[in-house]
N, C-alpha and C. Protein backbone atom coordinates (compact mmCIF):
# COMPACT_ATOMS: atom_id res chain seq x y z
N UNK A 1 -7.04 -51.58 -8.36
CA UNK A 1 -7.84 -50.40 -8.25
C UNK A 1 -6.97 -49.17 -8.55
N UNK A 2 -7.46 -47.92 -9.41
CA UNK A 2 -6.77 -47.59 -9.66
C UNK A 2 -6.76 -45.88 -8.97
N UNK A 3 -5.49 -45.59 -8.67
CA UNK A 3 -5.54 -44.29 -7.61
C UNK A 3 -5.94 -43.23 -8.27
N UNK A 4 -6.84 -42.53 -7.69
CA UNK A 4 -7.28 -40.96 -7.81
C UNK A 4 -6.61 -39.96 -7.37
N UNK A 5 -5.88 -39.25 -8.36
CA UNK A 5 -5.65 -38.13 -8.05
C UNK A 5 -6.20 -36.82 -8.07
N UNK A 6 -5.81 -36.17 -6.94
CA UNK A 6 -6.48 -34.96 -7.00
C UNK A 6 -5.68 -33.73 -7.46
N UNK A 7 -6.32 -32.59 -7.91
CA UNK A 7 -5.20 -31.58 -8.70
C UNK A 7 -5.67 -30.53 -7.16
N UNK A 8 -4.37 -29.97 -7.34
CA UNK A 8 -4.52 -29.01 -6.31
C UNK A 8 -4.63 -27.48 -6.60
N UNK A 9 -5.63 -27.00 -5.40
CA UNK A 9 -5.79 -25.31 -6.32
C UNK A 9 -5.49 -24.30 -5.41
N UNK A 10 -4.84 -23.17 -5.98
CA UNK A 10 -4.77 -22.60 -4.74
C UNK A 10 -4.90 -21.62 -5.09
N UNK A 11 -6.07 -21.12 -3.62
CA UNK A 11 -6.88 -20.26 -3.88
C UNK A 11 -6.15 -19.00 -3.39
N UNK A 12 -7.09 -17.58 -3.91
CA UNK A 12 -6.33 -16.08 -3.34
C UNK A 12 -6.84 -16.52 -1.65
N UNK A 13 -5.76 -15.48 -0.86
CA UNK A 13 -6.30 -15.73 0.32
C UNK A 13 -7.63 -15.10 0.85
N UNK A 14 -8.43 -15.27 1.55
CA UNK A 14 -9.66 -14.17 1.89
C UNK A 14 -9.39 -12.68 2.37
N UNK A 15 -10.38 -12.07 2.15
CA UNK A 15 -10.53 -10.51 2.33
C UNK A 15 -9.56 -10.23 3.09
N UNK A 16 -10.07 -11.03 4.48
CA UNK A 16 -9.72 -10.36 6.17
C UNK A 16 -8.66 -10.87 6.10
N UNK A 17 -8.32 -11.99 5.14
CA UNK A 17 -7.02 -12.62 5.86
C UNK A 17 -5.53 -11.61 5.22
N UNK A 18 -6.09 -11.17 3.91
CA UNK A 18 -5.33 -10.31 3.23
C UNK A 18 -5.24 -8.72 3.48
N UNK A 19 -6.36 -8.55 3.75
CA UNK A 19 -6.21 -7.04 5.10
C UNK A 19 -5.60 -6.64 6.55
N UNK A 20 -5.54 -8.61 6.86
CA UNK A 20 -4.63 -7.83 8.20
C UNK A 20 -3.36 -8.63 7.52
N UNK A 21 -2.95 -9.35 6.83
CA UNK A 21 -1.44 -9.38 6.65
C UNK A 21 -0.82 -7.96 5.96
N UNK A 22 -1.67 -7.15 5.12
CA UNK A 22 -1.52 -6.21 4.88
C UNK A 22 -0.80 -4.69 6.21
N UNK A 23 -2.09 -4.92 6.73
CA UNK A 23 -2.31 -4.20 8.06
C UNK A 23 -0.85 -4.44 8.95
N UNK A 24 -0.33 -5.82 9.03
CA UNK A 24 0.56 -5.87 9.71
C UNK A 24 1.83 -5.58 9.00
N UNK A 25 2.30 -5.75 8.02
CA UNK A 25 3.26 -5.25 7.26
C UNK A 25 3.22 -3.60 6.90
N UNK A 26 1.77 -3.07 7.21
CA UNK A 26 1.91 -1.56 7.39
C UNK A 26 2.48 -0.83 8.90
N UNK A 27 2.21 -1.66 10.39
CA UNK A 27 2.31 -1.32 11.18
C UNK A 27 3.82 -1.69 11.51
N UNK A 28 4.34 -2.72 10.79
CA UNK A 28 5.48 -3.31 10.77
C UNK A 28 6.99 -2.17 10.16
N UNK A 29 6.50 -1.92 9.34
CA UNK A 29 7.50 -1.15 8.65
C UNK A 29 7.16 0.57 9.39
N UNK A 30 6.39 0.78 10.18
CA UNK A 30 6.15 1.98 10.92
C UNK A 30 7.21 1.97 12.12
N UNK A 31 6.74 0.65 12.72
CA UNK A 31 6.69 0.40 14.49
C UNK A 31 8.89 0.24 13.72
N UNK A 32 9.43 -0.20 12.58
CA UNK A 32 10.91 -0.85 12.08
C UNK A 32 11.86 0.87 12.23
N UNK A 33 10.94 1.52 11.53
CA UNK A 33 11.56 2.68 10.83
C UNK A 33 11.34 3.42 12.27
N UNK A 34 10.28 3.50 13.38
CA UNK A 34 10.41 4.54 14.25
C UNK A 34 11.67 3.80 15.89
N UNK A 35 11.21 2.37 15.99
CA UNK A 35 11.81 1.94 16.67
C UNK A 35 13.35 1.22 16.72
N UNK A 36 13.57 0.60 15.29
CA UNK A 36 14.49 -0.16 15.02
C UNK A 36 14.18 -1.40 15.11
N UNK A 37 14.97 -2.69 14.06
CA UNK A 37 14.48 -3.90 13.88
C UNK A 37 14.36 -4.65 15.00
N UNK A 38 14.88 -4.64 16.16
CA UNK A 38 14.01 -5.21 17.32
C UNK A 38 12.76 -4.87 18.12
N UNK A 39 11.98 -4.73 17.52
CA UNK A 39 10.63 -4.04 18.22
C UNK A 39 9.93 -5.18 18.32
N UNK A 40 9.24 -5.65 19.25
CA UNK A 40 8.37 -6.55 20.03
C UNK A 40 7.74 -6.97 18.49
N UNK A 41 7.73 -8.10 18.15
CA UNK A 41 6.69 -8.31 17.57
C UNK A 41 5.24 -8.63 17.88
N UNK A 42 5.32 -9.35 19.32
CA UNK A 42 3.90 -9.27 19.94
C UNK A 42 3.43 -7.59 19.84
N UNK A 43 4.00 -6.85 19.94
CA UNK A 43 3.69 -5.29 19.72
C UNK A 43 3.21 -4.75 18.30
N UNK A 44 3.60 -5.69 17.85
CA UNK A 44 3.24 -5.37 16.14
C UNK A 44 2.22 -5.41 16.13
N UNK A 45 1.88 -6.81 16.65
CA UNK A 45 0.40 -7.73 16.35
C UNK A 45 -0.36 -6.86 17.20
N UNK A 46 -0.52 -6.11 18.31
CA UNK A 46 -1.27 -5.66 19.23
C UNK A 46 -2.08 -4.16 18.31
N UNK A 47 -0.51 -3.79 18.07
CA UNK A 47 -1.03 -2.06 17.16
C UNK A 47 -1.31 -2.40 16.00
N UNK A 48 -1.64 -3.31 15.36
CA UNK A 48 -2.15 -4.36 14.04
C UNK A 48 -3.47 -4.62 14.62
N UNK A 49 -4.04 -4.74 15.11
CA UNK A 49 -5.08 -5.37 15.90
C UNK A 49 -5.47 -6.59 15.67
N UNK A 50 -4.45 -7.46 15.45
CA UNK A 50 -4.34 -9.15 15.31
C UNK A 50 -3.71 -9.70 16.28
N UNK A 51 -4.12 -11.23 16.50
CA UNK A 51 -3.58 -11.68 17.28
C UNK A 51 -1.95 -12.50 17.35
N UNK A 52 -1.22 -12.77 17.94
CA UNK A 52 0.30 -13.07 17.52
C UNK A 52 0.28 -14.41 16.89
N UNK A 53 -0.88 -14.67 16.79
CA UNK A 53 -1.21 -16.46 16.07
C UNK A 53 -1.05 -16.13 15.05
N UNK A 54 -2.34 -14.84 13.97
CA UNK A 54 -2.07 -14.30 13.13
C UNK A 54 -0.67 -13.29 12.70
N UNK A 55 -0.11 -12.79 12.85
CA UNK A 55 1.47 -12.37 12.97
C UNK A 55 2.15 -13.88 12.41
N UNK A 56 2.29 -14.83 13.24
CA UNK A 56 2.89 -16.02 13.24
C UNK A 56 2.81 -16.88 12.19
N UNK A 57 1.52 -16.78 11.99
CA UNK A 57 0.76 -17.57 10.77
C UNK A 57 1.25 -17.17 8.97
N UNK A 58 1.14 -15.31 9.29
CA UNK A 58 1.97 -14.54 7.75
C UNK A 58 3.77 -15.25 7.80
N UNK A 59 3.97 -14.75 9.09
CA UNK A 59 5.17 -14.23 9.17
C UNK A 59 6.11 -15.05 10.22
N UNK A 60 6.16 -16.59 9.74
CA UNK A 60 6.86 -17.21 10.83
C UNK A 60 8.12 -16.45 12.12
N UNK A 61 8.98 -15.86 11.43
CA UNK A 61 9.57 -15.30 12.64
C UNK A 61 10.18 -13.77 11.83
N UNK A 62 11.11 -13.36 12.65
CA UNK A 62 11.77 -11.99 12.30
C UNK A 62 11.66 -11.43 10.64
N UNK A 63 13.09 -12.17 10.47
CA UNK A 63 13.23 -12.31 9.41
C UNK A 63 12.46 -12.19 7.93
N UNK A 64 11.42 -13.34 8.18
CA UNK A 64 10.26 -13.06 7.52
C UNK A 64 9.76 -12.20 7.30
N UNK A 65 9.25 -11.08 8.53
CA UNK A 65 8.44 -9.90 8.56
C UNK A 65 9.55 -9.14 8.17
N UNK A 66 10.95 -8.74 8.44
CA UNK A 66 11.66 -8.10 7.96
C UNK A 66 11.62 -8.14 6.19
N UNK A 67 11.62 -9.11 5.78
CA UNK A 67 11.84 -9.48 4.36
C UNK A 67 10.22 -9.09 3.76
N UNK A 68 9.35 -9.20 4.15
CA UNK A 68 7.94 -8.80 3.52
C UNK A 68 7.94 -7.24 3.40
N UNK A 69 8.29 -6.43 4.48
CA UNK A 69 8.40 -5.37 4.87
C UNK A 69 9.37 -4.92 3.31
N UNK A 70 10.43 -5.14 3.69
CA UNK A 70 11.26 -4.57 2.55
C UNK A 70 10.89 -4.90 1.35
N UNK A 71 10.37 -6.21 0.66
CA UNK A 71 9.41 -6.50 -0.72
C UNK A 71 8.22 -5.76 -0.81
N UNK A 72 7.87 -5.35 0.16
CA UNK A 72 6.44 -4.29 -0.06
C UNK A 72 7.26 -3.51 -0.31
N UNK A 73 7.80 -2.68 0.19
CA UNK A 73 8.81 -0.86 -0.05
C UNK A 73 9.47 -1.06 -1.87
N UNK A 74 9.64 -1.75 -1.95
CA UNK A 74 10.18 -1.99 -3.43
C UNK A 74 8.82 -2.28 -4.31
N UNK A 75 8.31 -2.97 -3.73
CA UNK A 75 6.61 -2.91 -5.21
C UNK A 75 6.35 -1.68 -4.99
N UNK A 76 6.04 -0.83 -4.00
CA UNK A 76 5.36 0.10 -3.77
C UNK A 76 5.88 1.37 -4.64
N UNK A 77 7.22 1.28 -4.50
CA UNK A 77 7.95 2.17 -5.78
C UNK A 77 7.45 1.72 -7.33
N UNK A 78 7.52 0.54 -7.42
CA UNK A 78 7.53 -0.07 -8.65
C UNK A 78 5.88 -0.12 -9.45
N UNK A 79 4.87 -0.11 -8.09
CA UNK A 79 3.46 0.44 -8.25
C UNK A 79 3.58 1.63 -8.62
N UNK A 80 4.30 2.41 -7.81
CA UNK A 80 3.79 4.07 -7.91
C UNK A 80 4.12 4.67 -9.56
N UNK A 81 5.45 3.66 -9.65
CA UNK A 81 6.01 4.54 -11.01
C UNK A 81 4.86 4.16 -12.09
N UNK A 82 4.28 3.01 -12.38
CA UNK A 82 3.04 2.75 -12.76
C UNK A 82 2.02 4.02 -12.91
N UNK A 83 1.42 3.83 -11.69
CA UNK A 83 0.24 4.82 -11.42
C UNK A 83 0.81 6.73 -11.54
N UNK A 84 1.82 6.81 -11.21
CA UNK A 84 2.40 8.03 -11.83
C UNK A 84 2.36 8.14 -13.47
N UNK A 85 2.99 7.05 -14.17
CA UNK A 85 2.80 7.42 -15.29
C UNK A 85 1.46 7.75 -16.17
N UNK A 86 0.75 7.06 -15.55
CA UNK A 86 -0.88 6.82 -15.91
C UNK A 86 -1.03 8.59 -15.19
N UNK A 87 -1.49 9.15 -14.47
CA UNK A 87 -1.98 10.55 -13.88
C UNK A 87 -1.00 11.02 -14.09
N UNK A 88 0.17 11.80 -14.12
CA UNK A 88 1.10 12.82 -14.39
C UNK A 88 1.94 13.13 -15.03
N UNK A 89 2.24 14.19 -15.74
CA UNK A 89 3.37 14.67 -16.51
C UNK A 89 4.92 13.65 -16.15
N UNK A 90 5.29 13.53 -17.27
CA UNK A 90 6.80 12.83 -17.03
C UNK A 90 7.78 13.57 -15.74
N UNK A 91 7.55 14.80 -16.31
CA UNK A 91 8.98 15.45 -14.53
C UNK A 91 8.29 15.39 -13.48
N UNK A 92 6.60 15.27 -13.64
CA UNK A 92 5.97 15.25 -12.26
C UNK A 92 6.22 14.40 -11.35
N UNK A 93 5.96 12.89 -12.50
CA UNK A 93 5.89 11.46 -12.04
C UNK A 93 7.33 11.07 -11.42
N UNK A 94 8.46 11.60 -12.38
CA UNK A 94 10.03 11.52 -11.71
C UNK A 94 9.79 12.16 -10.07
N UNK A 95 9.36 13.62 -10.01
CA UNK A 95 9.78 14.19 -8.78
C UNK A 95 9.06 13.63 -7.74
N UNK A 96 7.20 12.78 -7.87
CA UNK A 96 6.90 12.01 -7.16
C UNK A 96 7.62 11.31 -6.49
N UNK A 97 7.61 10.64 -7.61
CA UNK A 97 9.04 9.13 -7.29
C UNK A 97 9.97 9.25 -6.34
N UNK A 98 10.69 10.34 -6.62
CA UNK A 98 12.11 10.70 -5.95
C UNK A 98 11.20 10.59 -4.52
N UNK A 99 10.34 11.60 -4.73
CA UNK A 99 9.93 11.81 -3.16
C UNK A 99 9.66 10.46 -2.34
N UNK A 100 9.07 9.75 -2.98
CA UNK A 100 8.48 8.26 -2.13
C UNK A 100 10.21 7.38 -1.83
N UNK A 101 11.04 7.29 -3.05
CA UNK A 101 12.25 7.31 -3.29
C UNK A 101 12.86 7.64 -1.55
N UNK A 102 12.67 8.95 -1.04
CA UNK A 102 13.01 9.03 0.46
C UNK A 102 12.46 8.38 1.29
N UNK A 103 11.50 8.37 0.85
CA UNK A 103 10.66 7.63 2.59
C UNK A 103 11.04 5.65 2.22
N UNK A 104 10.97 5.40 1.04
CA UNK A 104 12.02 4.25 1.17
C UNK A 104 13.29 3.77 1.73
N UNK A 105 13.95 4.80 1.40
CA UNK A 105 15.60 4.53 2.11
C UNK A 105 15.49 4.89 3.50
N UNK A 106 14.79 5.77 4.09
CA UNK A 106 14.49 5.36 5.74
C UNK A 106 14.12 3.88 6.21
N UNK A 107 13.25 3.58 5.49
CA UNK A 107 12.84 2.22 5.93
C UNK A 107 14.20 1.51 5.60
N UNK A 108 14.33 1.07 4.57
CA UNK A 108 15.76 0.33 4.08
C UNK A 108 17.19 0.70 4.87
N UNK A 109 17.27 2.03 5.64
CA UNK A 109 18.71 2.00 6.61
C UNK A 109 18.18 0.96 7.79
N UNK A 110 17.13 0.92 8.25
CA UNK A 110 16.68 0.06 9.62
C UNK A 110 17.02 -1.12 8.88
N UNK A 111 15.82 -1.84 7.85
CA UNK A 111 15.63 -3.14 7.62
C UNK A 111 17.23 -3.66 7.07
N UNK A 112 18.04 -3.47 5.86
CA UNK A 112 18.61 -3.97 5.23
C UNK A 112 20.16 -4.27 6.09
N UNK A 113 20.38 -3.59 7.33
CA UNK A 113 21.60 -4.27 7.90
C UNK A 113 20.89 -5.15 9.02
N UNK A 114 19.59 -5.32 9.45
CA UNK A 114 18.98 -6.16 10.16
C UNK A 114 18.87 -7.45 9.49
N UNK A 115 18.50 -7.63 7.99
CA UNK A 115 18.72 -8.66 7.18
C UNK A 115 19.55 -9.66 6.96
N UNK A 116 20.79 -8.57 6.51
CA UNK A 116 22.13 -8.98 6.69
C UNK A 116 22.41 -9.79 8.06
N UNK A 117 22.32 -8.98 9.21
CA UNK A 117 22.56 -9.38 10.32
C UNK A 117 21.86 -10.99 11.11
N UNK A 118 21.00 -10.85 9.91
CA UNK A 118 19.73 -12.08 10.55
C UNK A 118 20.36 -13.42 9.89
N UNK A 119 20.24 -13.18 8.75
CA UNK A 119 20.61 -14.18 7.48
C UNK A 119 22.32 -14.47 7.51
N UNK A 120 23.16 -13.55 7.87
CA UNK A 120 24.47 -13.36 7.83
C UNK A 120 24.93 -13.29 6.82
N UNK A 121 24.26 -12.73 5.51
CA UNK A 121 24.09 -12.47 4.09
C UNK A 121 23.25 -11.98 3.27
N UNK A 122 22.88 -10.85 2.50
CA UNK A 122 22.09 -10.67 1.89
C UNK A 122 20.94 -11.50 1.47
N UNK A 123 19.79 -11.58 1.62
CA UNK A 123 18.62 -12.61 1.07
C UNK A 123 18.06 -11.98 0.07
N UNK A 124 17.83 -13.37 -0.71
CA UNK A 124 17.33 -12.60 -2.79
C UNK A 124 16.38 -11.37 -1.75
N UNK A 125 15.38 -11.37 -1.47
CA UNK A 125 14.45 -10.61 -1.63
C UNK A 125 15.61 -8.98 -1.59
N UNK A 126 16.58 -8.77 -1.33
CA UNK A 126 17.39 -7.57 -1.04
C UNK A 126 17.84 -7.68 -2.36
N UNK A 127 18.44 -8.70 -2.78
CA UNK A 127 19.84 -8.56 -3.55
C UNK A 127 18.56 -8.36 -5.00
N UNK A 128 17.42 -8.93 -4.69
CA UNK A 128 16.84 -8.26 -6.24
C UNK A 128 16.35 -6.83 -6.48
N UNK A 129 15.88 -6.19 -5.03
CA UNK A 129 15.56 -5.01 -5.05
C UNK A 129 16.50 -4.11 -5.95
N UNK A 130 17.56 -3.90 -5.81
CA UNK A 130 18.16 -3.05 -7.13
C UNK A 130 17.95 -3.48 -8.36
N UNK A 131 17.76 -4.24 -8.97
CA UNK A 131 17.14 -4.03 -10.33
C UNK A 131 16.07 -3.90 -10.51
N UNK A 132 14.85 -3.94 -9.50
CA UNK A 132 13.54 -3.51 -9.42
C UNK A 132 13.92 -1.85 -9.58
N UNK A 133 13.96 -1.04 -8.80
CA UNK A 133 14.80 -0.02 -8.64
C UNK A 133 15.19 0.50 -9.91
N UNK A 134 16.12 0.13 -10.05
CA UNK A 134 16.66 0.77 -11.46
C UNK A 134 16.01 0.77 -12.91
N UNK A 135 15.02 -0.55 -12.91
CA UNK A 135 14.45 -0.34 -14.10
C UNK A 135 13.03 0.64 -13.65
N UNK A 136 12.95 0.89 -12.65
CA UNK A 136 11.65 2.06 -12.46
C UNK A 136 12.34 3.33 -12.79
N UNK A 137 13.10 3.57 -12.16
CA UNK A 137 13.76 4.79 -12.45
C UNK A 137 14.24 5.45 -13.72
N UNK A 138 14.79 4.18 -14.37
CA UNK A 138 15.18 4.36 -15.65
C UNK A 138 13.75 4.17 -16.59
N UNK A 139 12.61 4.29 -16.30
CA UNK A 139 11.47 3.87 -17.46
C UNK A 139 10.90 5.53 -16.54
N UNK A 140 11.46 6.40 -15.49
CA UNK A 140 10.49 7.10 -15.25
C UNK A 140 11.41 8.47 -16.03
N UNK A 141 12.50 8.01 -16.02
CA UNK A 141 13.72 8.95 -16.51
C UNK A 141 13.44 9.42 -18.04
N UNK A 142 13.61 8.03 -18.99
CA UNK A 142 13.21 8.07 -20.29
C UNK A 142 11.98 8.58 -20.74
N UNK A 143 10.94 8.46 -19.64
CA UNK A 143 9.76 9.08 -20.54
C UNK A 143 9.75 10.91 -20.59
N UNK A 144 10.38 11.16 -19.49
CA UNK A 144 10.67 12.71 -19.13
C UNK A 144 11.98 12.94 -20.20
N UNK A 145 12.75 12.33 -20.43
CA UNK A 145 13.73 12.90 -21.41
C UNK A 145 12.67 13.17 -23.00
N UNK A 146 12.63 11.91 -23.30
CA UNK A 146 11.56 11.81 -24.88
C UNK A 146 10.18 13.08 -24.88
N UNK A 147 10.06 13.50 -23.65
CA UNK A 147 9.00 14.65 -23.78
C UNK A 147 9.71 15.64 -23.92
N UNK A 148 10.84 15.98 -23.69
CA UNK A 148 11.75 17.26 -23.21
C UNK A 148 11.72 17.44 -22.49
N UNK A 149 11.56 17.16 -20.82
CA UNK A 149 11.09 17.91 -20.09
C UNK A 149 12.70 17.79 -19.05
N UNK A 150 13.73 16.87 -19.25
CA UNK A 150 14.84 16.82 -18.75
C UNK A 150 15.79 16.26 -19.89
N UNK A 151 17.44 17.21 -19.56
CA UNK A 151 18.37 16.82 -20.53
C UNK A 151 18.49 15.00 -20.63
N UNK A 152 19.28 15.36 -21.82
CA UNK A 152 18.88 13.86 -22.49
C UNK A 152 20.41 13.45 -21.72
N UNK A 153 21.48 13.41 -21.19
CA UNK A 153 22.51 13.10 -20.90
C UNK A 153 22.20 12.97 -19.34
N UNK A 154 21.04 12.64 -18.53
CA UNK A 154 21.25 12.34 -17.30
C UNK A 154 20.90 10.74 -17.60
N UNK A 155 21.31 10.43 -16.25
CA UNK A 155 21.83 9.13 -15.91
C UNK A 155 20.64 9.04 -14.84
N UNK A 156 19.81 8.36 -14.94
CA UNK A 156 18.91 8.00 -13.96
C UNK A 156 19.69 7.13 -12.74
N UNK A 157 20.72 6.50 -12.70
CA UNK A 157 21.56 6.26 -11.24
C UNK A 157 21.92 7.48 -10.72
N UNK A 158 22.21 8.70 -11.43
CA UNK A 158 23.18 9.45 -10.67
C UNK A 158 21.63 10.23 -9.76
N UNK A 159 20.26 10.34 -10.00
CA UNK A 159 19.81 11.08 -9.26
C UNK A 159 19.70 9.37 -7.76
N UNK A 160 19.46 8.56 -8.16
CA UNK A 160 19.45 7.90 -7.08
C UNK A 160 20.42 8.44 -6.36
N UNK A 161 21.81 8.28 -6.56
CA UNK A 161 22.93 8.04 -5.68
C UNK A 161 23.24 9.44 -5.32
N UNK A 162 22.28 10.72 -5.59
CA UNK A 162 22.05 11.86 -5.20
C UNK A 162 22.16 11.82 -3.49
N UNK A 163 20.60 11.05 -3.90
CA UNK A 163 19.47 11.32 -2.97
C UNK A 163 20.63 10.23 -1.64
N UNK A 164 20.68 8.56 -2.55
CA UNK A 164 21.57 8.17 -1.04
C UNK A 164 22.46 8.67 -0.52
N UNK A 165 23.53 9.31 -1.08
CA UNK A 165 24.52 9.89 -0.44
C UNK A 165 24.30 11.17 0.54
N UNK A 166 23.17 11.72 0.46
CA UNK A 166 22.16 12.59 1.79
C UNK A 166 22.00 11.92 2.67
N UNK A 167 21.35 10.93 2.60
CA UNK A 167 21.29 9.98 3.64
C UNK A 167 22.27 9.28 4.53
N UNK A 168 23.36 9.09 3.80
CA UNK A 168 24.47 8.41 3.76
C UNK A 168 25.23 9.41 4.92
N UNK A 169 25.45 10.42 4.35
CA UNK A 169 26.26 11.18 5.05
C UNK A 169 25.94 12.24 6.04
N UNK A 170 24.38 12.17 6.16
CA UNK A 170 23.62 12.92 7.41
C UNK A 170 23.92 12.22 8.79
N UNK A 171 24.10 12.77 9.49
CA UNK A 171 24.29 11.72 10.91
C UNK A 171 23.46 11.86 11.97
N UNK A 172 22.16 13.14 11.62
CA UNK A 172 20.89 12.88 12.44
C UNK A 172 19.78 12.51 11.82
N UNK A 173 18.78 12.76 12.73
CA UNK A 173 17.64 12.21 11.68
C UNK A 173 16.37 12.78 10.73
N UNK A 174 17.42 14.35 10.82
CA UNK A 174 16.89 15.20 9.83
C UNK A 174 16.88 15.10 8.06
N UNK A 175 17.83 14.22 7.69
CA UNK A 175 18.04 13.99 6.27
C UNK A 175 17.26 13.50 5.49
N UNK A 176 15.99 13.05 6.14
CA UNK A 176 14.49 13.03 5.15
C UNK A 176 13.91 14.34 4.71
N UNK A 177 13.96 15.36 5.18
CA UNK A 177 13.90 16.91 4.87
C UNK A 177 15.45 17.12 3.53
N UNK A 178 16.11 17.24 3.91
CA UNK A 178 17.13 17.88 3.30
C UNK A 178 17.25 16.94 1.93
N UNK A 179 16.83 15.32 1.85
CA UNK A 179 16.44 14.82 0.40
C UNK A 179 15.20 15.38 -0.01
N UNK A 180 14.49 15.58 0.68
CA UNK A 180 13.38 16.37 -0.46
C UNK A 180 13.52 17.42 -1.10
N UNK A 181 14.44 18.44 -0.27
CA UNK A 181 15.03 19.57 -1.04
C UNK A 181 15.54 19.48 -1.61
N UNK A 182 16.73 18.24 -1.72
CA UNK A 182 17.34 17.98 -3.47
C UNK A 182 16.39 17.54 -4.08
N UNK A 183 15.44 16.96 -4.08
CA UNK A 183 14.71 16.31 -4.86
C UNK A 183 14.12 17.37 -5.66
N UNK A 184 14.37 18.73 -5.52
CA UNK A 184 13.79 19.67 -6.09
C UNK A 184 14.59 20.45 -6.82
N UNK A 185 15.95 20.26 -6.13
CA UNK A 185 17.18 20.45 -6.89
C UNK A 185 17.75 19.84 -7.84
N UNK A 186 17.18 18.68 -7.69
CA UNK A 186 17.85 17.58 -8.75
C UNK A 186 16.78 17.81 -10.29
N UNK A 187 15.52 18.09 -10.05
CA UNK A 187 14.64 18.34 -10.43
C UNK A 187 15.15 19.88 -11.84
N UNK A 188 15.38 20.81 -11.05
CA UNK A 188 15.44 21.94 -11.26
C UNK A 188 16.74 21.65 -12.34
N UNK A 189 17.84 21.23 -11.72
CA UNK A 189 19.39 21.11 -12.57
C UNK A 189 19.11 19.98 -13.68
N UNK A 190 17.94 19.55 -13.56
CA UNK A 190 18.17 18.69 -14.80
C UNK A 190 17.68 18.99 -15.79
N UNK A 191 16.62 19.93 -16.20
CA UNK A 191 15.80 20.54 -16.90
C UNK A 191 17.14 20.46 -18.28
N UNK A 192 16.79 20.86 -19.75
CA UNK A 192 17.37 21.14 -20.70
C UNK A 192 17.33 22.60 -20.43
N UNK A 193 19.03 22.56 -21.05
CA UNK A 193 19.75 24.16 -20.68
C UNK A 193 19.42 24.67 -22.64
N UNK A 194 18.88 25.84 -22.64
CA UNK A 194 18.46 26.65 -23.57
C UNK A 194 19.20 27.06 -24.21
């Protein structure tokens, strides 16, 4: 007799089920960035309004939710530079960027030595984020140079490593303000000189 096989399919997940894993990776990277990477995860699930079965079910343990958290913050750049280019001027879509650009690296000082610390090594989902990164930056850079709208001799790393080294070297937790003001500076100094 001869065996039947079956092909296997796999389906998108449902609405609800993809709205609260959503939901929780939004409350997740809130509850990371205001509290620090040990925050209750039963607490997650509560201000998520799911239950810790669901939590458990996305996001087997820490780690996990740590690592989803930080792969969302990197599409979300990598979306935006997208949807920027589509609605706005090339220096617009750059100075967007930059801006979201900050509220990333807040999240990323909590998550990325919690990672480390978890794994006791960088995990791909980190170690790929910089070239996600860099090729956004550099495709948001080039289209603003080819319009004119910034000199042709910037280096799309150097406004990154602008903005981190604000961060870097702030030691309260005011330096989400003071990168947006370069971000306007960086903005301004890059323009083509006449």
């Amino acid at each position: 007799m001869p065996v039947k096989r079956t092909k296997l399919v796999l389906r998108k997940p449902r609405v609800d089920a993809q709205r609260n894993r959503d939901r929780i990776l939004e409350v997740a990277k809130k509850a990371f960035t205001r509290h620090g990477a040990d925050v209750s995860l039963d607490d997650i699930a509560k201000a998520a309004r799911v239950g810790s079965g669901t939590l458990y079910r996305n996001f087997p343990n820490r780690q996990a939710l740590l690592e989803a958290v930080y792969a969302t913050g990197v599409e979300e750049l990598v979306q935006a530079e997208r949807r920027f280019a589509q609605t706005l001027t090339p220096i617009e879509a750059l100075r967007s960027w930059l801006l979201l650009f900050v509220d990333y690296i807040a999240t990323k000082q909590i998550i990325a030595p919690a990672l480390k610390n978890l794994a006791g090594r960088p995990t791909k989902v980190y170690e790929s984020s910089g070239a996600k990164i860099t090729h956004t930056i550099t495709a948001l850079v080039e289209r603003a140079i080819s319009r004119g709208d910034i000199r042709h001799d910037l280096d799309a790393i150097d406004l990154l490593r602008a903005i981190f080294g604000v961060s870097n070297l702030s030691p309260n937790s005011d330096w989400p303000q003071s990168a947006r003001r370069l971000v306007d500076i960086l903005i301004l100094g890059s323009r083509p000189t006449q």
